[in-house]
PDB file of N, CA and C in Angstrom:
ATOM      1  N   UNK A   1      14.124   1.934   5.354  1.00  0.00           N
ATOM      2  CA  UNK A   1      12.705   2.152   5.160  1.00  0.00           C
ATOM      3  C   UNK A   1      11.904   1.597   6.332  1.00  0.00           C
ATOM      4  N   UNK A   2      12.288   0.689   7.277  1.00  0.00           N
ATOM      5  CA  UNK A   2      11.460   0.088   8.360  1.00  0.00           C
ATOM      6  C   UNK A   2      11.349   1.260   9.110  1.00  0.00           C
ATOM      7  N   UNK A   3      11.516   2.003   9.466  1.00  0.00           N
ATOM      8  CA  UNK A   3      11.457   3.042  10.476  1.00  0.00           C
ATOM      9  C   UNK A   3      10.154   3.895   9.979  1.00  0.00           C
ATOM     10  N   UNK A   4       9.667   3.860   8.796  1.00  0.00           N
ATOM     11  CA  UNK A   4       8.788   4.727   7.839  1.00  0.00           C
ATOM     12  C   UNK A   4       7.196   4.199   7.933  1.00  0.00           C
ATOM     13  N   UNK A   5       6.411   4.758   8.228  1.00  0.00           N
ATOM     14  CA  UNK A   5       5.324   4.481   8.241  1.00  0.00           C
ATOM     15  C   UNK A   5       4.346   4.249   6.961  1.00  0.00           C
ATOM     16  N   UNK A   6       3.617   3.598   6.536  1.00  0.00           N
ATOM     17  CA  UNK A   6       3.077   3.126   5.451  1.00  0.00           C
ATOM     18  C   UNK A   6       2.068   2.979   5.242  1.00  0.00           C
ATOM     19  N   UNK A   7       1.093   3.846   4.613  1.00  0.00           N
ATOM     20  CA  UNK A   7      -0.767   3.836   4.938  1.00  0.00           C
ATOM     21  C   UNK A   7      -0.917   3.373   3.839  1.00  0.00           C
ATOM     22  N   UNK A   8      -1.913   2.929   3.485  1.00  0.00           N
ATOM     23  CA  UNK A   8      -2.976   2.007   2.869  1.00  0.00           C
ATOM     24  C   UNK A   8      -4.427   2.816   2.884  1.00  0.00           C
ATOM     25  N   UNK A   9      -4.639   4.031   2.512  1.00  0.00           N
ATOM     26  CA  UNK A   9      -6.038   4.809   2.864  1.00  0.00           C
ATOM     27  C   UNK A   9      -7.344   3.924   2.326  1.00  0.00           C
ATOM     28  N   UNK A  10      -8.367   4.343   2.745  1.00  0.00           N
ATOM     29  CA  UNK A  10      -9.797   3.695   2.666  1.00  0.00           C
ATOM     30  C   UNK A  10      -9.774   3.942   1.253  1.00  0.00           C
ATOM     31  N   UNK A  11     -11.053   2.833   0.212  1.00  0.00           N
ATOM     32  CA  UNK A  11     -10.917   2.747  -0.936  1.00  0.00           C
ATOM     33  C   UNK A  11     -11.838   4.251  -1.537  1.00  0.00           C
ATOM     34  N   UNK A  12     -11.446   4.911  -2.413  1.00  0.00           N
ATOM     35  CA  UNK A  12     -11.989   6.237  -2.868  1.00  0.00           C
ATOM     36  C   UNK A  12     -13.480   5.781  -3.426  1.00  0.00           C
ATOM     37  N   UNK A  13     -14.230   6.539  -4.139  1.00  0.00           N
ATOM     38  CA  UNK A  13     -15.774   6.061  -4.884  1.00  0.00           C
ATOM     39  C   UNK A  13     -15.081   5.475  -6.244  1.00  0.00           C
ATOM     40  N   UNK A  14     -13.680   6.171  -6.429  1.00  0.00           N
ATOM     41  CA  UNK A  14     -13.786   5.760  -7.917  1.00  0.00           C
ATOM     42  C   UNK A  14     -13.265   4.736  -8.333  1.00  0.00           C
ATOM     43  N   UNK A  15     -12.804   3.701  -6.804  1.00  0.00           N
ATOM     44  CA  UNK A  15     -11.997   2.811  -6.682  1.00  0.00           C
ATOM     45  C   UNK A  15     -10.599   3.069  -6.584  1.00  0.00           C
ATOM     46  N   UNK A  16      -9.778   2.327  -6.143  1.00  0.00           N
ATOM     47  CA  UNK A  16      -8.370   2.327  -5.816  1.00  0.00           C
ATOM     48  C   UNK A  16      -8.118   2.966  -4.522  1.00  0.00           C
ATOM     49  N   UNK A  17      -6.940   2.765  -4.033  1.00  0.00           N
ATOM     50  CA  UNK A  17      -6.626   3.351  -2.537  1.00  0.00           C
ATOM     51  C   UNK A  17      -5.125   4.330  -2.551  1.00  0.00           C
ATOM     52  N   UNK A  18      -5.559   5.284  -2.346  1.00  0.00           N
ATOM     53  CA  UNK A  18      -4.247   5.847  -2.188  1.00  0.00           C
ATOM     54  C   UNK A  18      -3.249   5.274  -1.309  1.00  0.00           C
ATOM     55  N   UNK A  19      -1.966   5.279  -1.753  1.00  0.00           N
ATOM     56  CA  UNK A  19      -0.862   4.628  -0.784  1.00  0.00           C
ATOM     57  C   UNK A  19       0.086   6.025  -0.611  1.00  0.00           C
ATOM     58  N   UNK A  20       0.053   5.893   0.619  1.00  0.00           N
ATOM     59  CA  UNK A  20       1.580   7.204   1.533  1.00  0.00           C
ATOM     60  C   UNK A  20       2.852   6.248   2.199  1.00  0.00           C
ATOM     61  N   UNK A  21       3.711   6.565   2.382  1.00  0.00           N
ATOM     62  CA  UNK A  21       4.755   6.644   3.265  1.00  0.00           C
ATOM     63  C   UNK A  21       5.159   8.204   4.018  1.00  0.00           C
ATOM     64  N   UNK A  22       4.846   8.149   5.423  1.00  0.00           N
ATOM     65  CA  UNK A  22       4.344   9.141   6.098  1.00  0.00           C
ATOM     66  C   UNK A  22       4.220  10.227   5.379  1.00  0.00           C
ATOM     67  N   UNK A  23       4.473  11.429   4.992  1.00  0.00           N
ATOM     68  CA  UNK A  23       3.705  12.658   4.814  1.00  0.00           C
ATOM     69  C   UNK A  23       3.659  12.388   2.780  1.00  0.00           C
ATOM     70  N   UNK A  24       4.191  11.155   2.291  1.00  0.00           N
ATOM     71  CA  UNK A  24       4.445  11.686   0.959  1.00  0.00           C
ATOM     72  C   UNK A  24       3.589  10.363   0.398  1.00  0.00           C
ATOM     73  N   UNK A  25       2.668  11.217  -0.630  1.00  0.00           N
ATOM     74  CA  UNK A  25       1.635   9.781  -1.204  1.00  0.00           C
ATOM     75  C   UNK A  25       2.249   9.613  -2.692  1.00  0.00           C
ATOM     76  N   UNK A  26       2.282   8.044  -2.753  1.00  0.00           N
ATOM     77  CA  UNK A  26       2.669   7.252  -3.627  1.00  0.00           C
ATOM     78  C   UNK A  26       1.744   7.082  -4.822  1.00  0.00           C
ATOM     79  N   UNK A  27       0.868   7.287  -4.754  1.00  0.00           N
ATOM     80  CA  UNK A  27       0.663   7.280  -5.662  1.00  0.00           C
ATOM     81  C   UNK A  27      -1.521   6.585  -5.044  1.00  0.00           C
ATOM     82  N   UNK A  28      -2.151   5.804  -6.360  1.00  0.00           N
ATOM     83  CA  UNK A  28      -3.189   5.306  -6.090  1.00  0.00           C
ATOM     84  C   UNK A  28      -2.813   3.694  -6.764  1.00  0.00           C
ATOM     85  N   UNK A  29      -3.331   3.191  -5.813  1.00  0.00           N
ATOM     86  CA  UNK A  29      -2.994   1.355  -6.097  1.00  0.00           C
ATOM     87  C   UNK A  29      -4.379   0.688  -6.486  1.00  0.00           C
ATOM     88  N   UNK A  30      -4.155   0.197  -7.202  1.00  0.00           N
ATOM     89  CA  UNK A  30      -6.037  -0.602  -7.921  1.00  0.00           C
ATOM     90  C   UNK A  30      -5.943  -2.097  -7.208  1.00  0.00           C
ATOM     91  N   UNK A  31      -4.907  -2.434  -6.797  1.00  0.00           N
ATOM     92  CA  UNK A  31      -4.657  -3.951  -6.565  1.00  0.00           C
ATOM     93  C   UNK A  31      -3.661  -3.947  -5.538  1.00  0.00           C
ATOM     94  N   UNK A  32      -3.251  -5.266  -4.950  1.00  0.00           N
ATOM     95  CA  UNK A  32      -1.936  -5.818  -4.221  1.00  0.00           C
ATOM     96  C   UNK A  32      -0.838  -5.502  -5.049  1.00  0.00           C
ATOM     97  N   UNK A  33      -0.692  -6.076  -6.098  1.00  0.00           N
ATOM     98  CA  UNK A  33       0.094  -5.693  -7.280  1.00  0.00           C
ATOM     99  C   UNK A  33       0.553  -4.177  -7.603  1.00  0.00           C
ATOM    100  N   UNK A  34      -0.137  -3.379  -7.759  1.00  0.00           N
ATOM    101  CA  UNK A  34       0.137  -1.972  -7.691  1.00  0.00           C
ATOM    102  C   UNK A  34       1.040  -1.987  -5.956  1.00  0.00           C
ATOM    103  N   UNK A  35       0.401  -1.774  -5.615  1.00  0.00           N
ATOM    104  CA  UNK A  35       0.692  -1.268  -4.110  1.00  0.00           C
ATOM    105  C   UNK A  35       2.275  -2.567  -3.979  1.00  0.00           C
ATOM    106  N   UNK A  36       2.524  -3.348  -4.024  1.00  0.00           N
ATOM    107  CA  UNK A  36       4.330  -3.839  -4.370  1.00  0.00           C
ATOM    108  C   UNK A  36       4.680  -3.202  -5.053  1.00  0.00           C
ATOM    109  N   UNK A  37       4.542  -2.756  -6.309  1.00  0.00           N
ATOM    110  CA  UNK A  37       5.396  -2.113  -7.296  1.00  0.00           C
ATOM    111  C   UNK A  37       5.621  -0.789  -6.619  1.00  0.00           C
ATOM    112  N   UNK A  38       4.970   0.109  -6.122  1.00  0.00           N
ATOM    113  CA  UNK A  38       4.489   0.880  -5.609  1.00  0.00           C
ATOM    114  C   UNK A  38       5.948   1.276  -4.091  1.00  0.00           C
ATOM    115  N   UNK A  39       5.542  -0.001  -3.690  1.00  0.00           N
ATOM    116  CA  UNK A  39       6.613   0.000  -2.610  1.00  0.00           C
ATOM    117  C   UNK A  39       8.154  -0.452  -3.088  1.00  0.00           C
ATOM    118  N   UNK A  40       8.012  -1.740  -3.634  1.00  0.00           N
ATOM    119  CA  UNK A  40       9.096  -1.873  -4.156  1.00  0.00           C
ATOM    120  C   UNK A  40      10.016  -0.371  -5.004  1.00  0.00           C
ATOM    121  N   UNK A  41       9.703   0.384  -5.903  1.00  0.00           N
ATOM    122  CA  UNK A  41      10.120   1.944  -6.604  1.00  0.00           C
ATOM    123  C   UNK A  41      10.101   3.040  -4.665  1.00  0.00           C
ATOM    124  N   UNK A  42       9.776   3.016  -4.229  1.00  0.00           N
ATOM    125  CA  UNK A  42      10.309   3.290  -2.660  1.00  0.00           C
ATOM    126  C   UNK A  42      11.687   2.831  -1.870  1.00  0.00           C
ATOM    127  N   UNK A  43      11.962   1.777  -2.382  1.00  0.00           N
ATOM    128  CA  UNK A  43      12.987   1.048  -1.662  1.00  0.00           C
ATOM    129  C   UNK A  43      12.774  -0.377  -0.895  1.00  0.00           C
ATOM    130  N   UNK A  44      12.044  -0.923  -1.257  1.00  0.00           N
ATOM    131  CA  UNK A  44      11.396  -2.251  -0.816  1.00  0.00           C
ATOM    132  C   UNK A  44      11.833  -3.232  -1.967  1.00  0.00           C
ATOM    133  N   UNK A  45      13.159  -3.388  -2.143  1.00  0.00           N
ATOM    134  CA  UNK A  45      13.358  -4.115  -3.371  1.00  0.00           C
ATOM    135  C   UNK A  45      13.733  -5.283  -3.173  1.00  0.00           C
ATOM    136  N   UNK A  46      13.242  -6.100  -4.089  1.00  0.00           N
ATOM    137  CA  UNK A  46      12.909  -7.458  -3.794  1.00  0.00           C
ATOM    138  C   UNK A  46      11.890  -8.080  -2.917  1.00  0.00           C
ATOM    139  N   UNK A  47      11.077  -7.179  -2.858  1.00  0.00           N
ATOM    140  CA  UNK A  47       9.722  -7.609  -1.885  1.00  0.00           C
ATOM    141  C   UNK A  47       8.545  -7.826  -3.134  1.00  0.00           C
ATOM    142  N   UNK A  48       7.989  -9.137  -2.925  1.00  0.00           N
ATOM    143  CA  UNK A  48       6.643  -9.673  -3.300  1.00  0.00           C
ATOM    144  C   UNK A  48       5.670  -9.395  -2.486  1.00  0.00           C
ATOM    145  N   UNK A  49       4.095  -9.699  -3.084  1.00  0.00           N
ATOM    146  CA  UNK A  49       3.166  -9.498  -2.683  1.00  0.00           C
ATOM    147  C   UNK A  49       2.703 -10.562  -1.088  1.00  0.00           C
ATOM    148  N   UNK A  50       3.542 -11.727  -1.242  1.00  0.00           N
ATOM    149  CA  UNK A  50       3.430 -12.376  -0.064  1.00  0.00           C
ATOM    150  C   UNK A  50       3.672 -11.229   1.148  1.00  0.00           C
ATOM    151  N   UNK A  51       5.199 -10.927   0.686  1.00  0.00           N
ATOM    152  CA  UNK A  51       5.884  -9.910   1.361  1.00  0.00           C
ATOM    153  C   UNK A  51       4.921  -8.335   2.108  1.00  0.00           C
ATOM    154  N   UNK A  52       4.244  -8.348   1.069  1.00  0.00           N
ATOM    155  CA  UNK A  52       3.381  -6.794   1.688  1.00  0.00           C
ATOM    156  C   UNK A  52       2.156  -7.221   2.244  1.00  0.00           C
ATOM    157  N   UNK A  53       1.698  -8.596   2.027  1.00  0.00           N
ATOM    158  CA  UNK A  53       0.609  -8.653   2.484  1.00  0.00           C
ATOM    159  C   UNK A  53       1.016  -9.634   4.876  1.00  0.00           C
ATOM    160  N   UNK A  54       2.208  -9.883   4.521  1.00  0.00           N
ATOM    161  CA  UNK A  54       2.749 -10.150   6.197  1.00  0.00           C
ATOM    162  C   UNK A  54       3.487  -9.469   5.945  1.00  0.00           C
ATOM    163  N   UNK A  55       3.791  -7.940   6.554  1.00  0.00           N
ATOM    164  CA  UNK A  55       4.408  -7.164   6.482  1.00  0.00           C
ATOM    165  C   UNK A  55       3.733  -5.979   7.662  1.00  0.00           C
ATOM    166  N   UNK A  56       4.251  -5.579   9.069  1.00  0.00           N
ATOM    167  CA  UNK A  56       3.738  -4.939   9.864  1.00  0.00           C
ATOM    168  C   UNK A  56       3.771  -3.367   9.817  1.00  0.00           C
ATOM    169  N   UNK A  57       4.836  -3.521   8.577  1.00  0.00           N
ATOM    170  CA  UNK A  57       4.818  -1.856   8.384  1.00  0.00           C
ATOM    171  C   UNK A  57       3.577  -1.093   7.744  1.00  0.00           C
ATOM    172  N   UNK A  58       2.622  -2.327   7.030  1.00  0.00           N
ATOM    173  CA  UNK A  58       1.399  -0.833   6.428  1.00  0.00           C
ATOM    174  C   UNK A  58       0.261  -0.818   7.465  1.00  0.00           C
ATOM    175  N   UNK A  59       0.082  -0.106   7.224  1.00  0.00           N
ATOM    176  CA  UNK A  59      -1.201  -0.043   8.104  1.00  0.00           C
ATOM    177  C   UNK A  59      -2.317   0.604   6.968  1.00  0.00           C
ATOM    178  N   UNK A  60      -3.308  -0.682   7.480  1.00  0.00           N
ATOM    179  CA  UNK A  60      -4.877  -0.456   6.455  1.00  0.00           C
ATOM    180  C   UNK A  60      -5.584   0.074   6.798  1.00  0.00           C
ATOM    181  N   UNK A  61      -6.697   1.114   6.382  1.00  0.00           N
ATOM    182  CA  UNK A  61      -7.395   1.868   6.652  1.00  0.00           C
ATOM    183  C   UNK A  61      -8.307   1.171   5.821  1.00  0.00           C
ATOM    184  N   UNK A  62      -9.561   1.148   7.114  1.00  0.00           N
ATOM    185  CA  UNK A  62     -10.979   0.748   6.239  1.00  0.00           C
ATOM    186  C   UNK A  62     -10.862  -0.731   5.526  1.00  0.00           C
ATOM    187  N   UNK A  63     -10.311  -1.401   5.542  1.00  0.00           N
ATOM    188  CA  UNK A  63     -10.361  -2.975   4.787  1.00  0.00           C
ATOM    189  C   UNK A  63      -9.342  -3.283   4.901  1.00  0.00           C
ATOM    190  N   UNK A  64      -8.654  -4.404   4.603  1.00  0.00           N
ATOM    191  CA  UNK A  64      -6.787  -5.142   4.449  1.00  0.00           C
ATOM    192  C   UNK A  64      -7.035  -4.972   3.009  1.00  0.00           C
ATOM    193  N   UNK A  65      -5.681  -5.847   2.366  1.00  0.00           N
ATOM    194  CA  UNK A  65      -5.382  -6.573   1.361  1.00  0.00           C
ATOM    195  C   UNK A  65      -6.300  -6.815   0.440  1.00  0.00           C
ATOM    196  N   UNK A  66      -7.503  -7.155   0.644  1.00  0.00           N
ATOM    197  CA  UNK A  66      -8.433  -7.554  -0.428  1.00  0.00           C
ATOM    198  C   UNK A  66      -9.287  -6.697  -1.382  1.00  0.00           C
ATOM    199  N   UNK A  67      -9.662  -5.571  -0.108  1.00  0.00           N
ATOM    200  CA  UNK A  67     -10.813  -4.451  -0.130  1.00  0.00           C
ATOM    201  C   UNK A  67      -9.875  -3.432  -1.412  1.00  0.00           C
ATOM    202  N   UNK A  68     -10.012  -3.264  -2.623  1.00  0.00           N
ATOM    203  CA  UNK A  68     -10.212  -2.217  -3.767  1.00  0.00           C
ATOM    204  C   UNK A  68     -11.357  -1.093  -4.060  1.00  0.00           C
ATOM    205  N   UNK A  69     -12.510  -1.444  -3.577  1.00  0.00           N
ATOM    206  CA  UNK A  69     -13.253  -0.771  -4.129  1.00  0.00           C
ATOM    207  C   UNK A  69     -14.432  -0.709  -3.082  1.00  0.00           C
ATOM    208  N   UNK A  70     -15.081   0.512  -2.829  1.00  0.00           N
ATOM    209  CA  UNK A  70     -15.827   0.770  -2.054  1.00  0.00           C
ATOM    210  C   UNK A  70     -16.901   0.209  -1.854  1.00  0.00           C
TER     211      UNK A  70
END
């Protein structure tokens, strides 16, 4: 999975952020929490939220880690 690119899109109006791994979206994450589980069901197993939040593979759009909601 390191080779795979990992977006984090800007937060929608209705809240939450869609999450991709390059062309295929995962789904919508409301939290840090979502977005591990999220990755972890990808193949990131055994990764915590410490883990995704120092982690160079996602790349954030529009806010880091904190930003949920517009």
């Amino acid at each position: 999975m390191s080779e795979h690119r990992v977006i984090v899109y800007p937060p929608s109006e209705a809240g939450g952020r869609r999450v991709g791994i390059d062309d295929r979206v995962l789904g919508v994450a409301y939290s840090l929490h979502d977005l591990t589980v999220f990755l972890q069901n990808a193949g990131l197993t055994g990764w915590d939220e410490l883990d995704v939040l120092e982690s160079d593979l996602i790349e954030w759009h529009e806010g880091g880690p904190e930003v949920w909601t517009p």
